[in-house]
N, C-alpha and C. Protein backbone atom coordinates (compact mmCIF):
# COMPACT_ATOMS: atom_id res chain seq x y z
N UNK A 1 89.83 120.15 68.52
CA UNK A 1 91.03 119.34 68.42
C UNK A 1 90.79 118.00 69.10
N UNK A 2 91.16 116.97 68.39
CA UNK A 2 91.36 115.44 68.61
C UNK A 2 93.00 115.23 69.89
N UNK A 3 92.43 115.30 70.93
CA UNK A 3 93.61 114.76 71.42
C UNK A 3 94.19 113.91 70.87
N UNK A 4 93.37 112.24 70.60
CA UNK A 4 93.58 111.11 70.86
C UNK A 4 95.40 111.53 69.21
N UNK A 5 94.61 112.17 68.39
CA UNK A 5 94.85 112.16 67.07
C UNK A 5 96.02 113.66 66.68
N UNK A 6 95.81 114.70 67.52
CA UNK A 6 96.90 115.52 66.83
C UNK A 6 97.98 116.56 67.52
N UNK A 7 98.30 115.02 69.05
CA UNK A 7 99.51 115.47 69.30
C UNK A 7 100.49 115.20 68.08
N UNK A 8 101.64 115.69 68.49
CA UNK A 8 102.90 115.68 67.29
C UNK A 8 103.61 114.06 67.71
N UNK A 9 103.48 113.28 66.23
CA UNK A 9 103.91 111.88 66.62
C UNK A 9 105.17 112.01 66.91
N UNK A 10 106.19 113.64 66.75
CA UNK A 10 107.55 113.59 67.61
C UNK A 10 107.62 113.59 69.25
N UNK A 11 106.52 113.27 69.57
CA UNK A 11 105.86 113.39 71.30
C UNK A 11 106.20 112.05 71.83
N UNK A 12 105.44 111.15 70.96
CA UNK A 12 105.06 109.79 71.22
C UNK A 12 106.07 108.89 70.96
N UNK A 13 107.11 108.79 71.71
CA UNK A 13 107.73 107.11 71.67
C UNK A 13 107.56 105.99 72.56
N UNK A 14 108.50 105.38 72.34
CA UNK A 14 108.41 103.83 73.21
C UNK A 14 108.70 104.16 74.46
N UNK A 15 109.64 105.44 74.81
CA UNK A 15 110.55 105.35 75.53
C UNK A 15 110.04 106.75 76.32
N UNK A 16 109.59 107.77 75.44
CA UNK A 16 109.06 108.96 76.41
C UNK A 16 108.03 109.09 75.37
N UNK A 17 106.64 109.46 76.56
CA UNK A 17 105.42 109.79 75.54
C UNK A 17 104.81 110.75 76.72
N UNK A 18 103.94 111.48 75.78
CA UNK A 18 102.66 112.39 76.81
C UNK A 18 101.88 111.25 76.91
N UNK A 19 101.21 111.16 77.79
CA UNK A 19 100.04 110.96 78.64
C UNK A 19 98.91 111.63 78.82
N UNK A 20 98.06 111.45 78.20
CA UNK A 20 96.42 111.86 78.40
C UNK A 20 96.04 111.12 79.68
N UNK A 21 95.72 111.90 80.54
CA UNK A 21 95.11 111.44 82.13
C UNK A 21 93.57 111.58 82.03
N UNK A 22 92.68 111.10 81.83
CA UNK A 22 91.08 110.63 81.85
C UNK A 22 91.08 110.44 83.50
N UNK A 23 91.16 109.92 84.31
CA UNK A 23 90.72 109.32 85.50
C UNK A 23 91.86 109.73 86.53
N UNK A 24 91.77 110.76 87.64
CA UNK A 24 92.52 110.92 88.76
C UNK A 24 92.75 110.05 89.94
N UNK A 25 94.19 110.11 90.08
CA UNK A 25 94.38 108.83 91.30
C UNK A 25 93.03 109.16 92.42
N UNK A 26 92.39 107.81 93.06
CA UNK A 26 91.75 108.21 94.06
C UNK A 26 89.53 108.14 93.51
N UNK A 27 89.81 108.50 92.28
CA UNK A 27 88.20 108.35 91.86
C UNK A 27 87.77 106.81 91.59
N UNK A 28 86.65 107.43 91.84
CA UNK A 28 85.53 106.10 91.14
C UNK A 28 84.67 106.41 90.08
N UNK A 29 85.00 107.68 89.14
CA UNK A 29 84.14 107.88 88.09
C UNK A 29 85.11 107.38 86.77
N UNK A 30 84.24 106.70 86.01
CA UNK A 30 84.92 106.22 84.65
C UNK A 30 85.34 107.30 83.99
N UNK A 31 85.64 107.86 83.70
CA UNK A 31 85.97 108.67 82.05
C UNK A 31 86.28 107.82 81.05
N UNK A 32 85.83 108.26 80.35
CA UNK A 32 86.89 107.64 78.66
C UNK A 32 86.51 108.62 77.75
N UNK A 33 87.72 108.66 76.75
CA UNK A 33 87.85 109.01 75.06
C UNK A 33 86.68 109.34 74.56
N UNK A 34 86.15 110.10 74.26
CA UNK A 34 84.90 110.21 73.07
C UNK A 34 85.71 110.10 71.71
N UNK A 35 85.74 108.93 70.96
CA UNK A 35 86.39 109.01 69.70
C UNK A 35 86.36 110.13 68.69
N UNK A 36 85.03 110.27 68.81
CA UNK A 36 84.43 111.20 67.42
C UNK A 36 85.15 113.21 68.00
N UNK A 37 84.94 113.49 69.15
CA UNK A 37 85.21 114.52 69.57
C UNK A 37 86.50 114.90 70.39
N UNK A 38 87.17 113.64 71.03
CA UNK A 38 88.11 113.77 71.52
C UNK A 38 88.27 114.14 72.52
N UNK A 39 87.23 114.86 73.03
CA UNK A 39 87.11 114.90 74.81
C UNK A 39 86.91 113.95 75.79
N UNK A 40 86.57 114.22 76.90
CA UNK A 40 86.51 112.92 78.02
C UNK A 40 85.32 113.00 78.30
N UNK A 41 84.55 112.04 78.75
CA UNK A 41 83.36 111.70 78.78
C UNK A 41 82.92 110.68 80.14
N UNK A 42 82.01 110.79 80.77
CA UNK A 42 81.78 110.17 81.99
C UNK A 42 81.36 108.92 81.58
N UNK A 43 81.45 107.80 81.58
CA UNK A 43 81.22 106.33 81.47
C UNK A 43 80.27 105.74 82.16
N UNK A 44 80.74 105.56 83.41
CA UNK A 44 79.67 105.30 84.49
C UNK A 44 80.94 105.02 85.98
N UNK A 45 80.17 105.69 86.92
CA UNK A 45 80.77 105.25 88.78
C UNK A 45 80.90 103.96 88.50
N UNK A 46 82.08 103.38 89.27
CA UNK A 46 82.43 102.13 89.60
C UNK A 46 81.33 101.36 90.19
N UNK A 47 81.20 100.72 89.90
CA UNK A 47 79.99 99.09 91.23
C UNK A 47 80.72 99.11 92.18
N UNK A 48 81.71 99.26 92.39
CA UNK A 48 82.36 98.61 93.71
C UNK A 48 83.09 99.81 94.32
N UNK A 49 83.47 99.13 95.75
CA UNK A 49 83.93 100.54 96.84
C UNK A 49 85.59 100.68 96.70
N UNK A 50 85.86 100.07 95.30
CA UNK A 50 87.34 100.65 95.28
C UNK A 50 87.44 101.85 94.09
N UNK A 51 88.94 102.42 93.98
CA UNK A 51 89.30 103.67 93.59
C UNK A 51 89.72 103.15 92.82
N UNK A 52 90.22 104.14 91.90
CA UNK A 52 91.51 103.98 90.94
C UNK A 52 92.83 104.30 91.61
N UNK A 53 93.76 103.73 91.63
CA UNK A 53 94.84 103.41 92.48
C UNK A 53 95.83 104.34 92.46
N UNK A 54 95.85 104.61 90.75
CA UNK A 54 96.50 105.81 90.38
C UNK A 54 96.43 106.39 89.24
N UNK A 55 96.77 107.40 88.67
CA UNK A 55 96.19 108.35 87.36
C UNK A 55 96.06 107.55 86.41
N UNK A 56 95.10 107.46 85.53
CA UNK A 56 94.76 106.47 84.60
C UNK A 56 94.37 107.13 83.28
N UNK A 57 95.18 106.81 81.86
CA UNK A 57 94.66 107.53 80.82
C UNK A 57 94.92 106.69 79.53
N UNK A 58 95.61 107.54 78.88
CA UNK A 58 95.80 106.74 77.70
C UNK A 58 97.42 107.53 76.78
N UNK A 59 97.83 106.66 75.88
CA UNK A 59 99.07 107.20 75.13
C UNK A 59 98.57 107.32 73.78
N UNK A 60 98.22 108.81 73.35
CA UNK A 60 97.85 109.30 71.72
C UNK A 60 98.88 108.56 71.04
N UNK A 61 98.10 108.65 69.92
CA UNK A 61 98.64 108.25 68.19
C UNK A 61 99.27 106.47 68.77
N UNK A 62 98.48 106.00 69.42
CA UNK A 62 98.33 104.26 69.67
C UNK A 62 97.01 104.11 69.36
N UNK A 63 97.24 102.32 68.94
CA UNK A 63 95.78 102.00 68.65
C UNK A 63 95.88 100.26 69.56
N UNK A 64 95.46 99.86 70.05
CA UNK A 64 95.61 98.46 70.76
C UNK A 64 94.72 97.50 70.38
N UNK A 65 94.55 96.76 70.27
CA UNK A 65 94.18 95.40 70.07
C UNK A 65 91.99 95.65 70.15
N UNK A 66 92.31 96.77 71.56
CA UNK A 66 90.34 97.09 71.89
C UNK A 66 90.18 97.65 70.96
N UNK A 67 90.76 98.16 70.00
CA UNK A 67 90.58 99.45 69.18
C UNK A 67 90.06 100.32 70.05
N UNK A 68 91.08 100.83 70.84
CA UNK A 68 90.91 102.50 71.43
C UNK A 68 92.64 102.42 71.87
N UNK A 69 93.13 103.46 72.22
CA UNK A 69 94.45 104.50 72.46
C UNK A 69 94.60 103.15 73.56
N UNK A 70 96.12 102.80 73.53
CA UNK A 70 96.81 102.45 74.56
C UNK A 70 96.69 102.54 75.70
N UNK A 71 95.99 101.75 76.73
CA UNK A 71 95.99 102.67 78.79
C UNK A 71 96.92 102.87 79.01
N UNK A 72 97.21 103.14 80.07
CA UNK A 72 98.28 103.66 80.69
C UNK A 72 97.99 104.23 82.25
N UNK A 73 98.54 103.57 83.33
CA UNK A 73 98.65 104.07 84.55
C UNK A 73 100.19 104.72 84.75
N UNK A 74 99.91 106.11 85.29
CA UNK A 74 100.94 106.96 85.74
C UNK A 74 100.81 107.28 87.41
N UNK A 75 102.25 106.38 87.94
CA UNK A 75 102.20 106.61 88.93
C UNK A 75 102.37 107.85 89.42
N UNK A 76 102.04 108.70 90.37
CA UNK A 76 102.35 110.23 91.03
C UNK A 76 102.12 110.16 91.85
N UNK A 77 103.18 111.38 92.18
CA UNK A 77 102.56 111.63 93.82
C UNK A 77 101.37 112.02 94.47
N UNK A 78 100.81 112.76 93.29
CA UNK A 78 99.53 114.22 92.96
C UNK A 78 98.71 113.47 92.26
N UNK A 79 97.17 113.73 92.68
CA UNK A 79 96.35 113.53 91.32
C UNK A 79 96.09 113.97 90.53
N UNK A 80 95.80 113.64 89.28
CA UNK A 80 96.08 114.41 88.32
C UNK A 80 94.96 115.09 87.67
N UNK A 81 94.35 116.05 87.15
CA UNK A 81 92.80 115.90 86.43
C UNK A 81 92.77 115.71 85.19
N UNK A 82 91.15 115.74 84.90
CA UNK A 82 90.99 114.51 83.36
C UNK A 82 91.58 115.62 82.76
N UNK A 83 92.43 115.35 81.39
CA UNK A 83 93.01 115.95 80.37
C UNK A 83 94.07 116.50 80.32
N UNK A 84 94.74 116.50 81.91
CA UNK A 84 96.04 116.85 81.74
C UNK A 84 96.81 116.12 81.21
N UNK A 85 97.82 116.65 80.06
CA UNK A 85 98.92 115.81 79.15
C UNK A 85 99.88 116.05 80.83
N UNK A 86 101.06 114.46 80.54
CA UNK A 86 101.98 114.59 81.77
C UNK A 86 102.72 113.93 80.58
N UNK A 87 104.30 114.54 80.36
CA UNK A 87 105.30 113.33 79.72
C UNK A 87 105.86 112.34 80.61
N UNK A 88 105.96 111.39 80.24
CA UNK A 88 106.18 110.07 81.19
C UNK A 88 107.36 109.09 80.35
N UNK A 89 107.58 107.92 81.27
CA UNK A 89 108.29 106.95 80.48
C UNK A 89 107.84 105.57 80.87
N UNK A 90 108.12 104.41 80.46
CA UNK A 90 107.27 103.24 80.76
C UNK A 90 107.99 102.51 82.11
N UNK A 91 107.49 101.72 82.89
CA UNK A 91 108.63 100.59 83.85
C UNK A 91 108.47 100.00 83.22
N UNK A 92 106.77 99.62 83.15
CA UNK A 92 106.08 98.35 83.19
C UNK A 92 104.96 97.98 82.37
N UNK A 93 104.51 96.92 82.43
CA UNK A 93 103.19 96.73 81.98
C UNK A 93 101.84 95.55 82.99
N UNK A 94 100.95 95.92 83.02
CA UNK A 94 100.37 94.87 83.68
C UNK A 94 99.57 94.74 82.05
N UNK A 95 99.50 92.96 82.00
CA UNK A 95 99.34 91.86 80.96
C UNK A 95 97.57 91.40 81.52
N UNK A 96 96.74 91.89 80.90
CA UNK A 96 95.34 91.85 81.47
C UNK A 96 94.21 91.10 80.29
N UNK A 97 93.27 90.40 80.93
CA UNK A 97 92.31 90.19 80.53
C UNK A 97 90.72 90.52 80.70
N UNK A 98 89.62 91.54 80.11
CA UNK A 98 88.79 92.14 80.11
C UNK A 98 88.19 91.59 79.26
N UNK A 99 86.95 90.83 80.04
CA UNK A 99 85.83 90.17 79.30
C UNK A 99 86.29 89.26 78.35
N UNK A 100 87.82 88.45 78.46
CA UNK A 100 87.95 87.53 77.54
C UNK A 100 88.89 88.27 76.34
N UNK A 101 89.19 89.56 76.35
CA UNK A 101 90.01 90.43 75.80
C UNK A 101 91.00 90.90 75.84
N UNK A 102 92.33 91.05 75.03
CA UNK A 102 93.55 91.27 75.58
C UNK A 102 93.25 92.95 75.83
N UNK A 103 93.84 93.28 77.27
CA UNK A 103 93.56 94.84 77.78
C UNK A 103 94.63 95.20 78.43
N UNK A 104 96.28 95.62 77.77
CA UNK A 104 97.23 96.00 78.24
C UNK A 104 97.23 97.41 78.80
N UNK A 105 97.89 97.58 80.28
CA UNK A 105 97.88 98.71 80.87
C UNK A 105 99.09 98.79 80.96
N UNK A 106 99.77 100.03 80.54
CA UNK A 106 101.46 100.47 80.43
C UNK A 106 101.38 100.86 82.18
N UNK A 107 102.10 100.84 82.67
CA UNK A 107 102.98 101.57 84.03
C UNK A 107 103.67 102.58 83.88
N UNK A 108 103.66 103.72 84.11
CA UNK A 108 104.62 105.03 83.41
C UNK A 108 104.87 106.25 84.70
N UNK A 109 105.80 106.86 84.31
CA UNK A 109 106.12 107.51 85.69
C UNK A 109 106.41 108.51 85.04
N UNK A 110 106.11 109.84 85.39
CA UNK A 110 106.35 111.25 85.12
C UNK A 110 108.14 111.63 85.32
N UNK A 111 108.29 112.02 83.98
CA UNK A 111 109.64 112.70 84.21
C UNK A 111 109.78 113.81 85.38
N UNK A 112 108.75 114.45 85.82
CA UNK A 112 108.96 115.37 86.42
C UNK A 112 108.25 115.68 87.54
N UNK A 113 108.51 114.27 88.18
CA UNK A 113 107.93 113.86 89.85
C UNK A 113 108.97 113.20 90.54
N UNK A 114 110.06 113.87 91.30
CA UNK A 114 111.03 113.64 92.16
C UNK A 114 110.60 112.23 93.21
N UNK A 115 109.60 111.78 93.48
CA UNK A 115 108.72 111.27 93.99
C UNK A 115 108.96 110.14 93.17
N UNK A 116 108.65 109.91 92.23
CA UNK A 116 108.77 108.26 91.67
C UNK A 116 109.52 108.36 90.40
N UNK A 117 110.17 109.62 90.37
CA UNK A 117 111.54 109.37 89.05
C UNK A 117 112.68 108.17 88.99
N UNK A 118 112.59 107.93 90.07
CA UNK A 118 113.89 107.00 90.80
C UNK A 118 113.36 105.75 90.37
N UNK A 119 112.40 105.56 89.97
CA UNK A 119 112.04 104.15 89.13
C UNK A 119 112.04 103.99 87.93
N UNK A 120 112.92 103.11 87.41
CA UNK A 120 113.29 102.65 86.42
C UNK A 120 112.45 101.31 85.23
N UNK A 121 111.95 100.53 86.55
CA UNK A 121 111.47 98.90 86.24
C UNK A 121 110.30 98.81 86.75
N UNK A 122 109.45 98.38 86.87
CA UNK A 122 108.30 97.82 87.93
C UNK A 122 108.54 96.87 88.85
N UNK A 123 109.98 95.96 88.93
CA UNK A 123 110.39 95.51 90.15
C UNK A 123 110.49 96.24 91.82
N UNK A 124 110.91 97.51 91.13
CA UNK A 124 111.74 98.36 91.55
C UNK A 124 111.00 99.27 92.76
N UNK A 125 109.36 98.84 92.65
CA UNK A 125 108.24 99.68 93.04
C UNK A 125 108.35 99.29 94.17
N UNK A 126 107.76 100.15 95.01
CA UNK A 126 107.37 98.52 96.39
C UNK A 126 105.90 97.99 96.39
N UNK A 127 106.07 96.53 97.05
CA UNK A 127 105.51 96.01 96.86
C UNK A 127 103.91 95.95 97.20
N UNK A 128 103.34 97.09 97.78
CA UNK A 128 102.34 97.49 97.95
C UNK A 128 101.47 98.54 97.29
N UNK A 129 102.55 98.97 96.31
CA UNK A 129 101.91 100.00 95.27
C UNK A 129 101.53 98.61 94.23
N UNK A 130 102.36 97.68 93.70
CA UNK A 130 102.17 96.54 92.70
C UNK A 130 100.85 95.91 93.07
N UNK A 131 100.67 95.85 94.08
CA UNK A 131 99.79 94.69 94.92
C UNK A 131 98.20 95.47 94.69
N UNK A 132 98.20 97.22 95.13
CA UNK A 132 96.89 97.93 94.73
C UNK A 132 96.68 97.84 93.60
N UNK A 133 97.49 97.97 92.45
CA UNK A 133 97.05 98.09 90.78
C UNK A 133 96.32 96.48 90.49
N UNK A 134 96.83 95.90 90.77
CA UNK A 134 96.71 94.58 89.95
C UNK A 134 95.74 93.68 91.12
N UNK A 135 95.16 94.14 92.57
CA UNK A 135 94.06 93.82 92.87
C UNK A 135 93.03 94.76 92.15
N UNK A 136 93.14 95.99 92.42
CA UNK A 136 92.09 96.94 91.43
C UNK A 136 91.62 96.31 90.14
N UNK A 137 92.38 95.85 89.27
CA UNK A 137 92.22 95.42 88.10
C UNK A 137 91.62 94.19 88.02
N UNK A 138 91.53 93.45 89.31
CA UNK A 138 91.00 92.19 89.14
C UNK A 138 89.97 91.97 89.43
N UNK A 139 89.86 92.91 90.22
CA UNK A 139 87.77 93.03 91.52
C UNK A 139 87.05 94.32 90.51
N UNK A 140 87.72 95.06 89.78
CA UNK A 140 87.13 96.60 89.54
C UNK A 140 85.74 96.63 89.18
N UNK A 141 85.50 95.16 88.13
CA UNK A 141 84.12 94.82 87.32
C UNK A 141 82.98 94.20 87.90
N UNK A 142 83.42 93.54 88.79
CA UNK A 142 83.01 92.07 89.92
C UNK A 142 81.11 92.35 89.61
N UNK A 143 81.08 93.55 90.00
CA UNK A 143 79.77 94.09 90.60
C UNK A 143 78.62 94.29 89.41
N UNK A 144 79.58 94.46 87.99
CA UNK A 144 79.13 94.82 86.94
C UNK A 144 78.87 93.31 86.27
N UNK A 145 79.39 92.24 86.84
CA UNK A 145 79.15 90.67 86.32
C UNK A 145 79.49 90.79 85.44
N UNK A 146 80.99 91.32 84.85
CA UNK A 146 81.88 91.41 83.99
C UNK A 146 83.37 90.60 84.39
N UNK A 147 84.21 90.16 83.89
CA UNK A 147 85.38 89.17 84.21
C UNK A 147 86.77 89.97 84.03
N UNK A 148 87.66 90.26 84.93
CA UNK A 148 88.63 90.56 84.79
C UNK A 148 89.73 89.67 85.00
N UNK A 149 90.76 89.62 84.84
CA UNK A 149 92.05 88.70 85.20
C UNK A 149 93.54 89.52 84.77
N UNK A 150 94.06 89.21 85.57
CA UNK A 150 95.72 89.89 85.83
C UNK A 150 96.58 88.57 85.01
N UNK A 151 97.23 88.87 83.93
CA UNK A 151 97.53 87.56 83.26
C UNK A 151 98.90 87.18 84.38
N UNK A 152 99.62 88.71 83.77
CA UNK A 152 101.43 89.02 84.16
C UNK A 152 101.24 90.34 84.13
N UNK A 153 102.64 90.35 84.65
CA UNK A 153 103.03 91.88 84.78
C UNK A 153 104.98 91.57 84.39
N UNK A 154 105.04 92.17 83.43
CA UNK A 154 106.15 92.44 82.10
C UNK A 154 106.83 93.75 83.11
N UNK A 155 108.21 93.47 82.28
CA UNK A 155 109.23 94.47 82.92
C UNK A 155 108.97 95.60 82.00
N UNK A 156 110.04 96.98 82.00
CA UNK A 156 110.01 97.72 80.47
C UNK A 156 110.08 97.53 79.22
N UNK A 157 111.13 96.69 79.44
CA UNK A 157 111.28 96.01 77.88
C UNK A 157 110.11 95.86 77.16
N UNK A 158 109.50 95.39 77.83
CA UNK A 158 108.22 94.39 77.10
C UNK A 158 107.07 95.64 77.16
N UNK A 159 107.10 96.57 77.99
CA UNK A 159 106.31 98.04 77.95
C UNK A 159 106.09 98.33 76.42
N UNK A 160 107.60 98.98 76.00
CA UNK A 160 108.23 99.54 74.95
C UNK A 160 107.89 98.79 73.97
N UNK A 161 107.69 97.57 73.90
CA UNK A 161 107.35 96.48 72.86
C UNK A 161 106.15 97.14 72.51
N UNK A 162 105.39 96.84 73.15
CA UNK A 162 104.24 96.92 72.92
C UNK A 162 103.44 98.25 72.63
N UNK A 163 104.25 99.12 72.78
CA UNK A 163 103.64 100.85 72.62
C UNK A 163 104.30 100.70 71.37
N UNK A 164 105.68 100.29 70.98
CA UNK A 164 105.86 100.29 69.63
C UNK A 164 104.79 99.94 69.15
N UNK A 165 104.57 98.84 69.02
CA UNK A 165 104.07 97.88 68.26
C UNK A 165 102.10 98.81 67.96
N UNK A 166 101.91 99.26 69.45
CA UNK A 166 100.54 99.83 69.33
C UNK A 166 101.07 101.59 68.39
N UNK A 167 102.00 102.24 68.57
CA UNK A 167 102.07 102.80 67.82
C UNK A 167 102.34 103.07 66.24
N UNK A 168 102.94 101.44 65.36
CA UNK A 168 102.42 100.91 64.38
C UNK A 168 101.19 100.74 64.13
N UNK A 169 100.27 100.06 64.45
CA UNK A 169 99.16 100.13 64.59
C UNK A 169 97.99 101.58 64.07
N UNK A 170 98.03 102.49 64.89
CA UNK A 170 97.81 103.33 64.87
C UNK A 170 98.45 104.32 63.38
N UNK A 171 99.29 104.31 63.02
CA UNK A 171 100.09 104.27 61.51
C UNK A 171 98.89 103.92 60.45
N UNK A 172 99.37 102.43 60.87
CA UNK A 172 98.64 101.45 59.63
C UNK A 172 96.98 101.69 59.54
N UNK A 173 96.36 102.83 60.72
CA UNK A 173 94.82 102.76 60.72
C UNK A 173 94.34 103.66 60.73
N UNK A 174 95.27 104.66 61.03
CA UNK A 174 94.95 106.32 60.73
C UNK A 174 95.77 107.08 59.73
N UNK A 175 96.69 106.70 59.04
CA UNK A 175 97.84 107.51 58.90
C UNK A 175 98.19 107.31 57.07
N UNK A 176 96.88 105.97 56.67
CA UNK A 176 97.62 105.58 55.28
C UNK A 176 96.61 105.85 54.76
């Protein structure tokens, strides 16, 4: 079975979606997607002496701009391991650039973590959880002499936009 490909697209909205978790808050090992098989796959250890800030994966039946599944950071309390589905909902988005590439990361919070349910927005965070994601994202490559940049960081609204929009996508490239 294809994760990326045969959850039930009644799973996946703008507004509540599962979450494929690849990368646990706290590591420095890459995972990603194996397209062809659908499992997770080791990438390569980070260059540098930072973590991943917090659970890091992707939102099935999306397709984004890299051509691969939507990212997605889910804040928790817990880390999570690679392949656990978590249903979530969006705040936020951090607005990113990778190697000169548009590389949107959703912000999403588990329905069912008492712990950061109470967030609604990505304003709403404090300001030291905002401050780890979006330095992470900017140093993560440094070492690899690869270019990152933090464009913006978008409220929900603009989350939801864009998972729509990547879940069209994904329609128009798998589905016709």
């Amino acid at each position: 079975m294809n994760i990326w490909h045969k959850i039930s697209p009644k799973r996946i909205t703008s507004e509540d979606f599962i979450a494929v978790i690849e990368i646990g808050k706290g590591s420095k090992i890459k995972y990603e997607l194996d397209k062809e098989t659908g499992l997770i796959k080791m990438d390569r250890i980070l260059y540098t002496s930072t973590h991943y800030p917090a659970n890091y994966g992707f939102i099935p039946r999306t397709y984004s701009d890299d051509n691969d599944p939507l990212d997605v950071l889910v804040l928790c309390s817990e880390q999570l391991m690679p392949l656990t589905l978590v249903r979530c909902y969006p705040i936020g988005v951090i607005r990113m650039l990778d190697n000169g590439h548009r590389d949107d990361k959703i912000i999403a919070i588990p329905f069912e973590d008492p712990n950061y349910n109470m967030y609604k927005d990505i304003e709403e965070l404090p300001q030291h959880v905002f401050d780890e994601m979006t330095h992470f994202f900017t140093v993560y490559k440094e070492l690899e002499n690869k270019t990152t940049a933090v464009n913006e960081v978008d409220h929900a609204d603009v989350a939801k936009t864009i998972i729509s929009g990547d879940i069209e996508r994904y329609i128009e490239n798998f589905c016709k």
